[in-house]
C-alpha atoms as a PDB file:
ATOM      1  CA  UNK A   1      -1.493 -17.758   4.509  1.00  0.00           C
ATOM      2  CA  UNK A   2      -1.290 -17.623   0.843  1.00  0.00           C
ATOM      3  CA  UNK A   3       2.268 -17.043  -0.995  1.00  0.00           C
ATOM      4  CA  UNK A   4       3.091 -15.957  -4.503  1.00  0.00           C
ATOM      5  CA  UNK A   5       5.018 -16.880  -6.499  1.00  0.00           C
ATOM      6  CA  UNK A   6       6.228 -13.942  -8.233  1.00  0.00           C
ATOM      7  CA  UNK A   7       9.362 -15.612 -10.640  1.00  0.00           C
ATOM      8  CA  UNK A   8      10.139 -18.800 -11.967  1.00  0.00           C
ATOM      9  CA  UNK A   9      11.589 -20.974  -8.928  1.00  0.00           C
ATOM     10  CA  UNK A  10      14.492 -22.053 -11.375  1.00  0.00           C
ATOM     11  CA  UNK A  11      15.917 -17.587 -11.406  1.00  0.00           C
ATOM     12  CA  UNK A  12      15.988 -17.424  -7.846  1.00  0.00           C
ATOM     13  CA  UNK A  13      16.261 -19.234  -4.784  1.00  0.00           C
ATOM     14  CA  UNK A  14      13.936 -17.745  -3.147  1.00  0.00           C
ATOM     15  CA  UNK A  15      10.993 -15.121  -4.328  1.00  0.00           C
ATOM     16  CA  UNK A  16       8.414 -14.398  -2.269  1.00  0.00           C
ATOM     17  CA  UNK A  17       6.392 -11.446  -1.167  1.00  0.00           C
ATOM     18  CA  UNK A  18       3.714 -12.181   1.063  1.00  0.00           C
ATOM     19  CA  UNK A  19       0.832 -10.824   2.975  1.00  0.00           C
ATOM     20  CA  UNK A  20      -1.278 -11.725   6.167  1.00  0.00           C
ATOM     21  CA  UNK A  21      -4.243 -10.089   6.295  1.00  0.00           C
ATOM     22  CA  UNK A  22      -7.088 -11.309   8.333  1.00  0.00           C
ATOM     23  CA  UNK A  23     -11.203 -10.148   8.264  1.00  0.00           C
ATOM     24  CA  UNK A  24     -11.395  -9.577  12.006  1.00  0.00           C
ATOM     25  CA  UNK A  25     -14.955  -7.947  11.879  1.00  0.00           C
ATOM     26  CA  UNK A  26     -17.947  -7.400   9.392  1.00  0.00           C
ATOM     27  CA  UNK A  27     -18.076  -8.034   6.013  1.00  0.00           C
ATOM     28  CA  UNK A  28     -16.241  -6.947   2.499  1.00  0.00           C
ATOM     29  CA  UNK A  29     -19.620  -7.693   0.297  1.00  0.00           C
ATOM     30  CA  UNK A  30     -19.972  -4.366  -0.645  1.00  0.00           C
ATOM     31  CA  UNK A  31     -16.932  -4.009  -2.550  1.00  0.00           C
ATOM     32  CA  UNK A  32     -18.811  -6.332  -4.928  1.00  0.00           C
ATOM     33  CA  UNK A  33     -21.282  -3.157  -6.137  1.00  0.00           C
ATOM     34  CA  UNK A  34     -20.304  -2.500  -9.364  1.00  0.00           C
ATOM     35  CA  UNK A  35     -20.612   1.360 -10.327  1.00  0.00           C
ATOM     36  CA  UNK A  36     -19.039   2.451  -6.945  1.00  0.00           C
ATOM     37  CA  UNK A  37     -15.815   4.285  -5.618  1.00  0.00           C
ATOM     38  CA  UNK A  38     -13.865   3.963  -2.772  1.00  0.00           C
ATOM     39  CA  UNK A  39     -10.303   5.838  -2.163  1.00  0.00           C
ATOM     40  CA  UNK A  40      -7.288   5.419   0.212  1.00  0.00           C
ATOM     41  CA  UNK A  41      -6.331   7.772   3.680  1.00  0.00           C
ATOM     42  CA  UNK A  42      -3.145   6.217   5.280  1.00  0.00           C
ATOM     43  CA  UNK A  43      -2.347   7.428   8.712  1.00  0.00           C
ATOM     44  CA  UNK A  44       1.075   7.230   9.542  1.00  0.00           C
ATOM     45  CA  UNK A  45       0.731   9.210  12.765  1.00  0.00           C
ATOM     46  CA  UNK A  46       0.524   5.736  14.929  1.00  0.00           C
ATOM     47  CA  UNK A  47       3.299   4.224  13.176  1.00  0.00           C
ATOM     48  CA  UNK A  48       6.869   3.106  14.558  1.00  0.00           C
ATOM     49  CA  UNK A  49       9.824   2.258  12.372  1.00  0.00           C
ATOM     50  CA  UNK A  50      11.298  -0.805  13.109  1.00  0.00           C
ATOM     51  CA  UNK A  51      13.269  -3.050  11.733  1.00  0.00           C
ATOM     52  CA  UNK A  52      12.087  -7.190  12.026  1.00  0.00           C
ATOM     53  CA  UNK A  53      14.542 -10.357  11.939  1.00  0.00           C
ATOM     54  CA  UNK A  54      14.582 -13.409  10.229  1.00  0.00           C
ATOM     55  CA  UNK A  55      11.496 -14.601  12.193  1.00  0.00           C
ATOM     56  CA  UNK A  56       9.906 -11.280  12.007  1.00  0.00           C
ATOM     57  CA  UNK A  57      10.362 -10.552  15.394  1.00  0.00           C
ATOM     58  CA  UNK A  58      11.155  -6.562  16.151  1.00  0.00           C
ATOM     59  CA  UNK A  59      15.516  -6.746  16.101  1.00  0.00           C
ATOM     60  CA  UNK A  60      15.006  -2.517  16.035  1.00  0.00           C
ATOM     61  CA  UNK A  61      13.226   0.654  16.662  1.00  0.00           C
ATOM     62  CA  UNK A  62      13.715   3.424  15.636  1.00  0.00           C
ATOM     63  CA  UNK A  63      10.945   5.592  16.764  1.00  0.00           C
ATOM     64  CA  UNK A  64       8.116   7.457  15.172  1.00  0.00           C
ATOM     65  CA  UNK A  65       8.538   7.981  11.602  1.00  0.00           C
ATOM     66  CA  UNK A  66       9.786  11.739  11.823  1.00  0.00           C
ATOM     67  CA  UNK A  67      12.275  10.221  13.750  1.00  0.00           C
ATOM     68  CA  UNK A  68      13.207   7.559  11.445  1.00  0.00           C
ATOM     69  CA  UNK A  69      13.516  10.647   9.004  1.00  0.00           C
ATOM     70  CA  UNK A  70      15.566  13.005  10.667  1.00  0.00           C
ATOM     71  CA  UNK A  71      18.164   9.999  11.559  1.00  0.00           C
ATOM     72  CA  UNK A  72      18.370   9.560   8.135  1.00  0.00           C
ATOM     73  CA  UNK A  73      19.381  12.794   6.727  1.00  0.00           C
ATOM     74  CA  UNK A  74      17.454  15.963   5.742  1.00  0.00           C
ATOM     75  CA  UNK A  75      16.860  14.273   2.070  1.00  0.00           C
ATOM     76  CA  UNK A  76      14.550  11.713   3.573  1.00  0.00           C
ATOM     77  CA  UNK A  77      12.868  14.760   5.716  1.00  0.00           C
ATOM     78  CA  UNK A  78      11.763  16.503   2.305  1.00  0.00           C
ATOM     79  CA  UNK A  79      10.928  13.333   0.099  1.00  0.00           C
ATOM     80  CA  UNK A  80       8.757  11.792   2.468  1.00  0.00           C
ATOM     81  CA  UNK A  81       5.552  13.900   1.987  1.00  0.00           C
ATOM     82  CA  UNK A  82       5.438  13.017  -1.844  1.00  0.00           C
ATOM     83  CA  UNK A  83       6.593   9.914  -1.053  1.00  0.00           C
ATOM     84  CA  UNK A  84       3.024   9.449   1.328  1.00  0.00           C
ATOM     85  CA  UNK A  85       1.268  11.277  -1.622  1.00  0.00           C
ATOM     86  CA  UNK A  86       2.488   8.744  -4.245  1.00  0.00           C
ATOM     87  CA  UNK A  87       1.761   5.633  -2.277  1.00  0.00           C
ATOM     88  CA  UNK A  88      -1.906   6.977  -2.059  1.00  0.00           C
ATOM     89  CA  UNK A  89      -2.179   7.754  -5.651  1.00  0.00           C
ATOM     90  CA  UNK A  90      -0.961   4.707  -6.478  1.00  0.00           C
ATOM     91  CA  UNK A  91      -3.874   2.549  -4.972  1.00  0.00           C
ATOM     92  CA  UNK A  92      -5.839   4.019  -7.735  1.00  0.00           C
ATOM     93  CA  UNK A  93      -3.779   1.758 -10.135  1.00  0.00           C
ATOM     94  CA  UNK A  94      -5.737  -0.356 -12.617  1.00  0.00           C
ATOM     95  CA  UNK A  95      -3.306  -2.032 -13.860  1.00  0.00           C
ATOM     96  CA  UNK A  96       0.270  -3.011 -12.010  1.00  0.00           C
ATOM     97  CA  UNK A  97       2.350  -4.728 -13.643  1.00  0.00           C
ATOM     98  CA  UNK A  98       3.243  -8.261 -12.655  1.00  0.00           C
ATOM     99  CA  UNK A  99       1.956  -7.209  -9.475  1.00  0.00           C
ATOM    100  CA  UNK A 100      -1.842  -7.456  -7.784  1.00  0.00           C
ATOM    101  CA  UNK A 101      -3.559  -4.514  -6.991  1.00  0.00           C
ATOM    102  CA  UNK A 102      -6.993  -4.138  -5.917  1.00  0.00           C
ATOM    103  CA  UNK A 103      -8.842  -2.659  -8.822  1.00  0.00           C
ATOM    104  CA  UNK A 104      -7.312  -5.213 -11.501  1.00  0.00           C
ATOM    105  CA  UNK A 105      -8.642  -8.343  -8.953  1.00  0.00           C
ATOM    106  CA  UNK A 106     -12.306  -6.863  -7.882  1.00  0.00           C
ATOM    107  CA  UNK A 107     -12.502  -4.949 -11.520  1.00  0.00           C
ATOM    108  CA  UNK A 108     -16.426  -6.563 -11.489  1.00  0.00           C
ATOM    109  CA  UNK A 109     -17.217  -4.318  -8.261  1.00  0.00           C
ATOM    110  CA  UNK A 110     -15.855  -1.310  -6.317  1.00  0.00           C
ATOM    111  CA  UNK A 111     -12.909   0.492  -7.858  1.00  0.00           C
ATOM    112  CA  UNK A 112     -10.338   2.742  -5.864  1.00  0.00           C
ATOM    113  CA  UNK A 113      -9.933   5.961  -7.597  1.00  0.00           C
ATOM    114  CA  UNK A 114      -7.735   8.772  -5.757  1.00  0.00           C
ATOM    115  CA  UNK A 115      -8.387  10.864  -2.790  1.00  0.00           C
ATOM    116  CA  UNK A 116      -9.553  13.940  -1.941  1.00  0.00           C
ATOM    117  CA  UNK A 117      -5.650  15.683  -1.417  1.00  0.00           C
ATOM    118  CA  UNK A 118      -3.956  13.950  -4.593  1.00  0.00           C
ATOM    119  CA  UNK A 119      -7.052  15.065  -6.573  1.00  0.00           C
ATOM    120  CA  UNK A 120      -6.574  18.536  -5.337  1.00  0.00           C
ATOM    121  CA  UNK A 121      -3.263  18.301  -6.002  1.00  0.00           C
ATOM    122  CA  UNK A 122      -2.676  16.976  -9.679  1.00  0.00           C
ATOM    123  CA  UNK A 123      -5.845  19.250 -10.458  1.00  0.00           C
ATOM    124  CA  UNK A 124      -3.802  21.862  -9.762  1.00  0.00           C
ATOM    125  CA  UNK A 125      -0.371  19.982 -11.554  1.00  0.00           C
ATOM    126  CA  UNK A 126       1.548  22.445 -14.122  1.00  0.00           C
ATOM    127  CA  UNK A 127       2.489  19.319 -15.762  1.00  0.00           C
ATOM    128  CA  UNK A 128       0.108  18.260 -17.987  1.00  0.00           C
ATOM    129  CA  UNK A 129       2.326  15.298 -19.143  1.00  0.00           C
ATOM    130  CA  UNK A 130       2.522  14.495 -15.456  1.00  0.00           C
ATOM    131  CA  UNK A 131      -1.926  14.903 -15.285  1.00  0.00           C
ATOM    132  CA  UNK A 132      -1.904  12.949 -18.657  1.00  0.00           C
ATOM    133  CA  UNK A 133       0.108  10.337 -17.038  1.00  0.00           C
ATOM    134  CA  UNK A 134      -2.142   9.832 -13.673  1.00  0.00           C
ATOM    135  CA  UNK A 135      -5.106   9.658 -15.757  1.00  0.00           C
ATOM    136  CA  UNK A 136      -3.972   7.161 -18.424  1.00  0.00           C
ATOM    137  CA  UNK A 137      -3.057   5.123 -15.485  1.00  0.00           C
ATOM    138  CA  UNK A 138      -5.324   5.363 -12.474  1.00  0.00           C
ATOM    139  CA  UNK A 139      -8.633   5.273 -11.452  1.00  0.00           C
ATOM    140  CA  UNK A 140      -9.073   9.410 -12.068  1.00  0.00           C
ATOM    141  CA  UNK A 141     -12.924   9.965 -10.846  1.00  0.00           C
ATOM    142  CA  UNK A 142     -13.325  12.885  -8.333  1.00  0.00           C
ATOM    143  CA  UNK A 143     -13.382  11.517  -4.938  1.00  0.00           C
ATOM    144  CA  UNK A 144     -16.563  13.010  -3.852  1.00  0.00           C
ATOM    145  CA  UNK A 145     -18.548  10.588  -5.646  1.00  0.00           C
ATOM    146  CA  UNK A 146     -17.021   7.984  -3.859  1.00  0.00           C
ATOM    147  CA  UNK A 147     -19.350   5.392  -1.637  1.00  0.00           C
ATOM    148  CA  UNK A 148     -16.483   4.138   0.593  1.00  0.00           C
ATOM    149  CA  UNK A 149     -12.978   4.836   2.081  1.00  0.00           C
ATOM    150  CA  UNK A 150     -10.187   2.765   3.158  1.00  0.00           C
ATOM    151  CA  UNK A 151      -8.338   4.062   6.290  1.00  0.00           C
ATOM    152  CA  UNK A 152      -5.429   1.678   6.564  1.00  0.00           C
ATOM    153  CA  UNK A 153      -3.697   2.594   9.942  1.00  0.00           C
ATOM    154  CA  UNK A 154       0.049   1.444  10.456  1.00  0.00           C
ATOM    155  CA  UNK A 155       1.342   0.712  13.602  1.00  0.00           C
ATOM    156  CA  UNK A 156       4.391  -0.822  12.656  1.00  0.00           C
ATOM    157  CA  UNK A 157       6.880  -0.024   9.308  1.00  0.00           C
ATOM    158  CA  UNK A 158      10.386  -1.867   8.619  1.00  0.00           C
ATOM    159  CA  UNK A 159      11.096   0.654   5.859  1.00  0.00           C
ATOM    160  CA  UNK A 160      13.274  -2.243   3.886  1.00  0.00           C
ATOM    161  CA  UNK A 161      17.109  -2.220   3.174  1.00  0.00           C
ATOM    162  CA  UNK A 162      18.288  -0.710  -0.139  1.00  0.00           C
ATOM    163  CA  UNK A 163      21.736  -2.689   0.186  1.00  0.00           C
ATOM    164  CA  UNK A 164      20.306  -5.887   0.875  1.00  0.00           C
ATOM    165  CA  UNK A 165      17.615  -5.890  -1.989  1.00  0.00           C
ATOM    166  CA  UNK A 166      20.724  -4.945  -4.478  1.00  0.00           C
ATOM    167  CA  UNK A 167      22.885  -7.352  -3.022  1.00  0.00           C
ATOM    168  CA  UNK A 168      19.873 -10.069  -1.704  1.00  0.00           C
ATOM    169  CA  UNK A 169      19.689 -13.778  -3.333  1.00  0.00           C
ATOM    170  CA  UNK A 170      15.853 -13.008  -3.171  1.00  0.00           C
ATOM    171  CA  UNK A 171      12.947 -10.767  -4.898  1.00  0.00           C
ATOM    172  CA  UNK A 172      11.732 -10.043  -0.846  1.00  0.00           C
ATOM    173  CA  UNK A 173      15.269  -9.467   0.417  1.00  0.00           C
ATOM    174  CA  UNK A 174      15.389  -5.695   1.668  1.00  0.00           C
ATOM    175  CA  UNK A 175      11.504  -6.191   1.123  1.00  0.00           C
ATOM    176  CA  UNK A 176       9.039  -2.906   3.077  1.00  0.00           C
ATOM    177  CA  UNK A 177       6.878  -4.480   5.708  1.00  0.00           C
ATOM    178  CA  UNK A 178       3.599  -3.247   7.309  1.00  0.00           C
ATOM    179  CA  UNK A 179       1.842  -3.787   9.956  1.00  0.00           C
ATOM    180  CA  UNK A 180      -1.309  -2.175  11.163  1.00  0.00           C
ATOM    181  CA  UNK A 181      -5.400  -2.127  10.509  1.00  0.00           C
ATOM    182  CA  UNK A 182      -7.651  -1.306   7.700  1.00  0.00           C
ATOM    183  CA  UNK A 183     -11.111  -0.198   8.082  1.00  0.00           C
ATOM    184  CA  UNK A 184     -13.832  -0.090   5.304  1.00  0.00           C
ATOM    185  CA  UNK A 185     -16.139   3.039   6.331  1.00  0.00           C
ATOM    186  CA  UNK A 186     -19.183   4.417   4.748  1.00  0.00           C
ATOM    187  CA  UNK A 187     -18.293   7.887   3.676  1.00  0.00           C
ATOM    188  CA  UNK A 188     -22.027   8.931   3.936  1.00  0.00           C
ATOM    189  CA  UNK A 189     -22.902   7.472   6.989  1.00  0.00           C
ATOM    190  CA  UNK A 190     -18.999   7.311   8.937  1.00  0.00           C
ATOM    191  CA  UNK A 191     -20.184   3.773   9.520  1.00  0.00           C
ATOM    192  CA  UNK A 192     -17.602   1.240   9.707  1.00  0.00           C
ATOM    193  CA  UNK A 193     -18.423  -1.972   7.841  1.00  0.00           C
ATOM    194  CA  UNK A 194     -15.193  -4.118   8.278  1.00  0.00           C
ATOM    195  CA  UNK A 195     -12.019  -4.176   9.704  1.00  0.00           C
ATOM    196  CA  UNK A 196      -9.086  -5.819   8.742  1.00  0.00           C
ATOM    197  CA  UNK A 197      -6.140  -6.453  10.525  1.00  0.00           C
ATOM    198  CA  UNK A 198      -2.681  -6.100   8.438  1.00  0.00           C
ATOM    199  CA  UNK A 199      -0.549  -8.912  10.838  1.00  0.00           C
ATOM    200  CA  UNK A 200       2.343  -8.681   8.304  1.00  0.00           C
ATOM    201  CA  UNK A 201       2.863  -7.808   4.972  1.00  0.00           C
ATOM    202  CA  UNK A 202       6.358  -7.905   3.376  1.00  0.00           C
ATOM    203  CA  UNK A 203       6.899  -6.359  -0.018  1.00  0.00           C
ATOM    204  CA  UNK A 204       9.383  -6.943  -2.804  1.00  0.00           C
ATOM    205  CA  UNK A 205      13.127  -5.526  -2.557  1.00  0.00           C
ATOM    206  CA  UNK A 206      14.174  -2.278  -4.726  1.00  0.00           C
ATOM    207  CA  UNK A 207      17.173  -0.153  -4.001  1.00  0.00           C
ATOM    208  CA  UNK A 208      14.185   3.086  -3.584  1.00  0.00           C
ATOM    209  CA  UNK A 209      12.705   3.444  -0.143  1.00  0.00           C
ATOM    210  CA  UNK A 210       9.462   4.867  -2.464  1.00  0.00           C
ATOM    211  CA  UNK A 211       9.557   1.581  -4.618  1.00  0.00           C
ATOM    212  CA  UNK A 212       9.770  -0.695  -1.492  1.00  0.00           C
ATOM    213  CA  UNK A 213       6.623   0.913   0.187  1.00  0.00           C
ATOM    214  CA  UNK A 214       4.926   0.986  -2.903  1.00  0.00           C
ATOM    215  CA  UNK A 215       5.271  -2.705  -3.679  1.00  0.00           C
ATOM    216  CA  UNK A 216       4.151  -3.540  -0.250  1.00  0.00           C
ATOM    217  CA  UNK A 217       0.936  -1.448   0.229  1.00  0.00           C
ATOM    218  CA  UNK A 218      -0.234  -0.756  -3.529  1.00  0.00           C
ATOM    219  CA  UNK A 219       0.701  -4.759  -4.110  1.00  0.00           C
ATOM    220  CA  UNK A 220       0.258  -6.583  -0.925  1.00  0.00           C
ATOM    221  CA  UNK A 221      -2.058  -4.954   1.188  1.00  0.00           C
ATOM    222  CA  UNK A 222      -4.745  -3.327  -1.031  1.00  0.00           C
ATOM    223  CA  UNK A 223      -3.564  -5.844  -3.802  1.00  0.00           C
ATOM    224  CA  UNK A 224      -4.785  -8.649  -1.694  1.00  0.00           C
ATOM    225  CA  UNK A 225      -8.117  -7.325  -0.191  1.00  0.00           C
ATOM    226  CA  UNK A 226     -10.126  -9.215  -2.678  1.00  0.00           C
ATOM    227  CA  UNK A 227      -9.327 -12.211  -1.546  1.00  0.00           C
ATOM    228  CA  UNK A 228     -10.456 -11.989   1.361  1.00  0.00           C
ATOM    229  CA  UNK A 229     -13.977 -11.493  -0.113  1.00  0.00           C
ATOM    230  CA  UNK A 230     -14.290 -15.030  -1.193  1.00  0.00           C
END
């Protein structure tokens, strides 16, 4: 497993955000056609919210996400659908600051550009400063040219600890971390061509729950998918 180092080792005592992800079946070569799209689907209907120790063994569960949600407070109940629709959009990053993401590393081939609902939606966006913004920044091709989706599955979420990535002596303290599969599917066809499995993937800490889950699946799951291809 590959770490990162994502500070000088002399402004912290400890600064890593890490991923394992693993090419359990097929292959990744086509993300090397340049001239091609691909965008991002999440399901989060699988997923249970836990909450992993220091050997990132499950200490917690909470439940199903909803769950997680409504034990939170009615706040978390009515951010967490843009929250979802962010993540997404964010996978369509070209650039991310001091951060990978996946079309920055495999800029030469396949490029993530935004789904079909975020497309729909910022389309349809009053705020053209907000449109002007997504544009400028993403990967902003309509989705039904696209060649290839990601489905990235989560089985498993520890949401991260606001407290504890103020407070924390490291960048990962209070870090997201996800567990679950990706599959690479022909949109054409519906024919999977590889599957990789997300073992763990730990993000950086931030006192925002959006931040947190940002980090970890814009920066160290897609982030680190061309690697694999090597």
């Amino acid at each position: 497993m590959k770490k990162i180092l994502l500070l000088p080792l002399a402004l912290c005592l400890s600064v890593f955000a890490h991923a394992e992800l693993e090419l359990s079946s097929g292959s990744l070569k086509s993300l090397k056609n340049a001239g091609e799209y691909a965008y991002v689907e999440i399901d989060w209907s699988k997923a249970k919210v836990v909450e992993f120790d220091g050997k990132n063994k499950v200490d917690k569960s909470w439940g199903t996400v909803d769950a997680y949600n409504k034990a939170q407070g009615a706040d978390w109940v009515k951010d967490w659908p843009e929250v979802k629709r962010t993540i997404v959009k964010n996978t369509a990053w070209e650039k991310y600051p001091a951060r990978p993401c996946f079309n920055k590393k495999n800029k030469k081939g396949v490029q993530i550009t935004v789904n079909p609902q975020v497309w729909k939606a910022y389309q349809n966006c009053k705020d053209e400063d907000e449109r002007n913004k997504i544009k400028k920044n993403c990967v902003w091709v309509n989705p039904s040219t696209a060649k290839y989706k990601f489905v990235l599955t989560v089985t498993q979420v520890d949401m991260g600890n606001g407290v504890a990535s103020a407070f924390g002596m490291g960048m990962s303290t209070g870090g997201a971390v996800i567990c679950g599969t990706i599959k690479l599917i022909e949109i054409k066809t519906g024919k999977t061509l590889a599957t990789i499995a997300v073992k763990y993937s730990k993000g950086v800490g931030n006192y925002s729950q959006h931040t947190r889950l940002n980090d970890v699946i814009v920066g160290e799951v897609f982030g680190r998918i061309p690697e694999l291809m090597d």
